[in-house]
C-alpha atoms as a PDB file:
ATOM      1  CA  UNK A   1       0.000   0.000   0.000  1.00  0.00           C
ATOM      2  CA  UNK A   2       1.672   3.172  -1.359  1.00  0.00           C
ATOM      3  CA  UNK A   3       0.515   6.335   0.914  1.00  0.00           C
ATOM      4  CA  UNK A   4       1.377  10.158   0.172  1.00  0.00           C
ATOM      5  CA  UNK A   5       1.157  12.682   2.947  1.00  0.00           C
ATOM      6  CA  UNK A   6       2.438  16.357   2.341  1.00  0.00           C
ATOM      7  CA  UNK A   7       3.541  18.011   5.582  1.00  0.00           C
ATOM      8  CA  UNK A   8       3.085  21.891   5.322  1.00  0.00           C
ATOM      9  CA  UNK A   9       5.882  22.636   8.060  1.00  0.00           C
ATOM     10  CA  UNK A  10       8.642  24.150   5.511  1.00  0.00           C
ATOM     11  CA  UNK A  11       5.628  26.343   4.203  1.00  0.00           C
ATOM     12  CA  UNK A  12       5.537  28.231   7.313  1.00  0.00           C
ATOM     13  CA  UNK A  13       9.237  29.438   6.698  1.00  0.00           C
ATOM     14  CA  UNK A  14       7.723  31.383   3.752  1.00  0.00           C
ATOM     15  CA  UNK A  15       5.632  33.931   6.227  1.00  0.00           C
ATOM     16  CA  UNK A  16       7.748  36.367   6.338  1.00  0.00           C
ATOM     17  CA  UNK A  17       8.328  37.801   9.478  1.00  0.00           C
ATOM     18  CA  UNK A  18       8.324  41.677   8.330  1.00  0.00           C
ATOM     19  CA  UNK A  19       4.678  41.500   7.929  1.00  0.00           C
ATOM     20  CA  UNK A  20       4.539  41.567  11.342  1.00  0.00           C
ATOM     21  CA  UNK A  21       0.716  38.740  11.414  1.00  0.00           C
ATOM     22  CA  UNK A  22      -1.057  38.167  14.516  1.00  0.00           C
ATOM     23  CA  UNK A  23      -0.833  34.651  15.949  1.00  0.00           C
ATOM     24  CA  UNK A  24      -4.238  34.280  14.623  1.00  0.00           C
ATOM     25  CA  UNK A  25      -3.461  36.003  11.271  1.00  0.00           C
ATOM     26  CA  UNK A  26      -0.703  33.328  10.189  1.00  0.00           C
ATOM     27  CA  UNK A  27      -3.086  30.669  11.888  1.00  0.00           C
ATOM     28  CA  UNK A  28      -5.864  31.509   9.455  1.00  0.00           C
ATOM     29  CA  UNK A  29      -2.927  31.569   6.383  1.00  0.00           C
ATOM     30  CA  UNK A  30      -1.608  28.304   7.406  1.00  0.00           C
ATOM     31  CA  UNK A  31      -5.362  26.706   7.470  1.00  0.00           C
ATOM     32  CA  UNK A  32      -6.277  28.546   4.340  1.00  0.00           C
ATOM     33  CA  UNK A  33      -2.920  27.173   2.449  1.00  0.00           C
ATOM     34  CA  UNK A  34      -3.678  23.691   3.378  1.00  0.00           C
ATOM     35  CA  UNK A  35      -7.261  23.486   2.107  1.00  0.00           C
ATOM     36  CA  UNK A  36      -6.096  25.228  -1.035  1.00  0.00           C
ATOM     37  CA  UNK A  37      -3.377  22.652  -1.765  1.00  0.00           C
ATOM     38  CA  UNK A  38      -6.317  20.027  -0.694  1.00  0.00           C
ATOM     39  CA  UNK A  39      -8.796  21.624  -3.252  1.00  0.00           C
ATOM     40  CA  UNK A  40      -5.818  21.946  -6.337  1.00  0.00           C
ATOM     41  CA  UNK A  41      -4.648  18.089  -5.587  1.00  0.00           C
ATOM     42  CA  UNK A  42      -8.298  16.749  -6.268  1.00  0.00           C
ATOM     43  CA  UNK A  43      -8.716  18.712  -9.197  1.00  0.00           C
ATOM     44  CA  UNK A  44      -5.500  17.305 -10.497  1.00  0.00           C
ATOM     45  CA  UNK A  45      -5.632  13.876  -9.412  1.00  0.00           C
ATOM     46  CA  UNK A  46      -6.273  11.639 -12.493  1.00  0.00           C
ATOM     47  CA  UNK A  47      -9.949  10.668 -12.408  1.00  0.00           C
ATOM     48  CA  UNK A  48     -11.663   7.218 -13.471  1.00  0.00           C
ATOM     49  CA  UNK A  49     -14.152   6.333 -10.367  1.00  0.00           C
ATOM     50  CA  UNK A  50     -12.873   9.519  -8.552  1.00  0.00           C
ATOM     51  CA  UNK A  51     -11.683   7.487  -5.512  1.00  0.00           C
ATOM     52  CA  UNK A  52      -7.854   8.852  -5.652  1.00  0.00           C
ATOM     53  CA  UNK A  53      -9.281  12.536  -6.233  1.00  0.00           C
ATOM     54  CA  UNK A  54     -11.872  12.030  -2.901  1.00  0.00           C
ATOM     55  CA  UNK A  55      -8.798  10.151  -0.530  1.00  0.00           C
ATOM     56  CA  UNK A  56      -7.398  13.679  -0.235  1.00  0.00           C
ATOM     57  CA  UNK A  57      -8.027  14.443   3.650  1.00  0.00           C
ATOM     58  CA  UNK A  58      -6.461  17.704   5.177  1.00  0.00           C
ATOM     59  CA  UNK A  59      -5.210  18.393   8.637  1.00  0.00           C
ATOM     60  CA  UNK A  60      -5.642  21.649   9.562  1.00  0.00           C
ATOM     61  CA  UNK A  61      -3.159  22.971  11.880  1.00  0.00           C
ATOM     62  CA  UNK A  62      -4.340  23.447  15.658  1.00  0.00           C
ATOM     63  CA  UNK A  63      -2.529  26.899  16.420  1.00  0.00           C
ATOM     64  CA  UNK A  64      -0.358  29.802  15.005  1.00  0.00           C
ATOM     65  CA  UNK A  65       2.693  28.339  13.372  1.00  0.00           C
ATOM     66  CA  UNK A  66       1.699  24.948  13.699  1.00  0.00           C
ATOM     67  CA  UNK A  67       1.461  22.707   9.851  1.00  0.00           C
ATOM     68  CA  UNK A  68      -1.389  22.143   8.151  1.00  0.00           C
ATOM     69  CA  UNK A  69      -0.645  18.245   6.442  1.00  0.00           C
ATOM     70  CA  UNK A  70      -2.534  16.308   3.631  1.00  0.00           C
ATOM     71  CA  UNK A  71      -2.654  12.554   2.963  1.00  0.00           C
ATOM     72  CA  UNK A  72      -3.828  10.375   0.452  1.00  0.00           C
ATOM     73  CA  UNK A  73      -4.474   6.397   1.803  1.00  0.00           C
ATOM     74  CA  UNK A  74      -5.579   5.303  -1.720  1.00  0.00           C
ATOM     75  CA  UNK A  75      -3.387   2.316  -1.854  1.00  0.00           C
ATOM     76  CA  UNK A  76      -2.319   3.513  -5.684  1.00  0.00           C
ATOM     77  CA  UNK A  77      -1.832   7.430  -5.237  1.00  0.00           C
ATOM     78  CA  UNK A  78       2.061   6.847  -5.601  1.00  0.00           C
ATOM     79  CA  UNK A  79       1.544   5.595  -9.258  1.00  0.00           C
ATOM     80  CA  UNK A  80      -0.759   8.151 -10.735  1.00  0.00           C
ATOM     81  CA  UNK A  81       1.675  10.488  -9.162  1.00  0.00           C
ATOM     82  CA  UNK A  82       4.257   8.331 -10.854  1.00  0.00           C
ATOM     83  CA  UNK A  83       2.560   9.036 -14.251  1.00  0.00           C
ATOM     84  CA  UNK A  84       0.578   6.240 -14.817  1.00  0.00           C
ATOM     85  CA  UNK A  85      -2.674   7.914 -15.971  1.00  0.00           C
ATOM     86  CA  UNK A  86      -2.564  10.312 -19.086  1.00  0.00           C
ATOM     87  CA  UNK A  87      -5.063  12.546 -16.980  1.00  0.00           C
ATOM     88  CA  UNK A  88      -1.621  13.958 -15.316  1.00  0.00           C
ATOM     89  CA  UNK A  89       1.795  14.398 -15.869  1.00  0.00           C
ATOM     90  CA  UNK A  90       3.743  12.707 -13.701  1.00  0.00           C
ATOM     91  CA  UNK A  91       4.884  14.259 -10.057  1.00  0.00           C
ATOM     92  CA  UNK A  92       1.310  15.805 -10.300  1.00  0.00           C
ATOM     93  CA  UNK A  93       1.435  15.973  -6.246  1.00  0.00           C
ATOM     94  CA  UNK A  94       5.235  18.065  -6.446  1.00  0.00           C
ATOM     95  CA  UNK A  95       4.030  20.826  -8.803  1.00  0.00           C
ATOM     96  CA  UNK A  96       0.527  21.552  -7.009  1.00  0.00           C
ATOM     97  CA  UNK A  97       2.640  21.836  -3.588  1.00  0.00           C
ATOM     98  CA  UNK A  98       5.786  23.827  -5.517  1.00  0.00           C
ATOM     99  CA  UNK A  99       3.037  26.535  -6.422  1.00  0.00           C
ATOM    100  CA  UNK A 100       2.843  27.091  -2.888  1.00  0.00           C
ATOM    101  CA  UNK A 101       6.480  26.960  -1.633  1.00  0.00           C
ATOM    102  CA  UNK A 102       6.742  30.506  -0.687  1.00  0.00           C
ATOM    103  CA  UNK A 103       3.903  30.668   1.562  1.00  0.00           C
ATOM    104  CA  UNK A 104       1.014  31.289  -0.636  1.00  0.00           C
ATOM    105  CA  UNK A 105       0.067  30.622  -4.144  1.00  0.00           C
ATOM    106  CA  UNK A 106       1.470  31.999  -7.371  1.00  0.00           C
END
C-alpha cells in the first residue's frame, strides 16, 4: 500500500516575518494554504471512479505556526503520481505543492 502525505511545516518558513501577522493572522494563512493545496490536488488527481481525487483528507493545523498536512491512503496514489494515468503528468502531487512553496500561491 503506497501512501502520500504532504507536511506543510517548511511552508511556514515562507511567512515572512516583516509583515509583522497576529498569531491568529498566520493561523488563518496556514489553514487557508492547506485546504487550497487540498482543493488543487483533487482537481488534479487523475480521475476514473474519482476514488484517488476524494482520498485527499487535510489536517488543519491546531494553532499559530503549527502545519497544516494532507494525505492520500488510496493504496495507488504513488503511481498516478508516478505518471501512470494520461489525466496527469507525472509528479502531479510536487508541482501543485511547488506553487505554494513561498507561503502562498502563485
Amino acid at each position: 500500500m503506497t501512501k502520500m502525505t504532504i507536511d506543510f511545516s517548511d511552508l511556514l518558513d515562507g511567512i515572512d516575518e516583516d509583515e509583522q501577522l497576529t498569531d491568529e493572522q498566520v493561523h488563518q494563512v496556514t489553514e487557508k494554504i492547506t485546504l487550497d493545496v487540498q482543493k488543487e490536488l483533487i482537481v488534479a488527481t487523475p480521475k476514473l471512479t474519482g476514488k484517488a481525487s476524494l482520498g485527499w483528507q487535510a489536517t488543519l493545523p491546531n494553532g499559530p505556526y503549527q502545519p497544516g498536512a494532507i494525505e492520500n491512503n488510496v493504496e495507488y496514489i504513488g503511481k498516478l503520481n508516478d505518471g501512470h494515468s494520461k489525466q496527469a503528468p507525472a509528479n502531479f502531487v510536487e508541482n501543485v505543492v511547488a506553487r505554494y512553496d513561498d507561503g502562498g500561491a502563485k
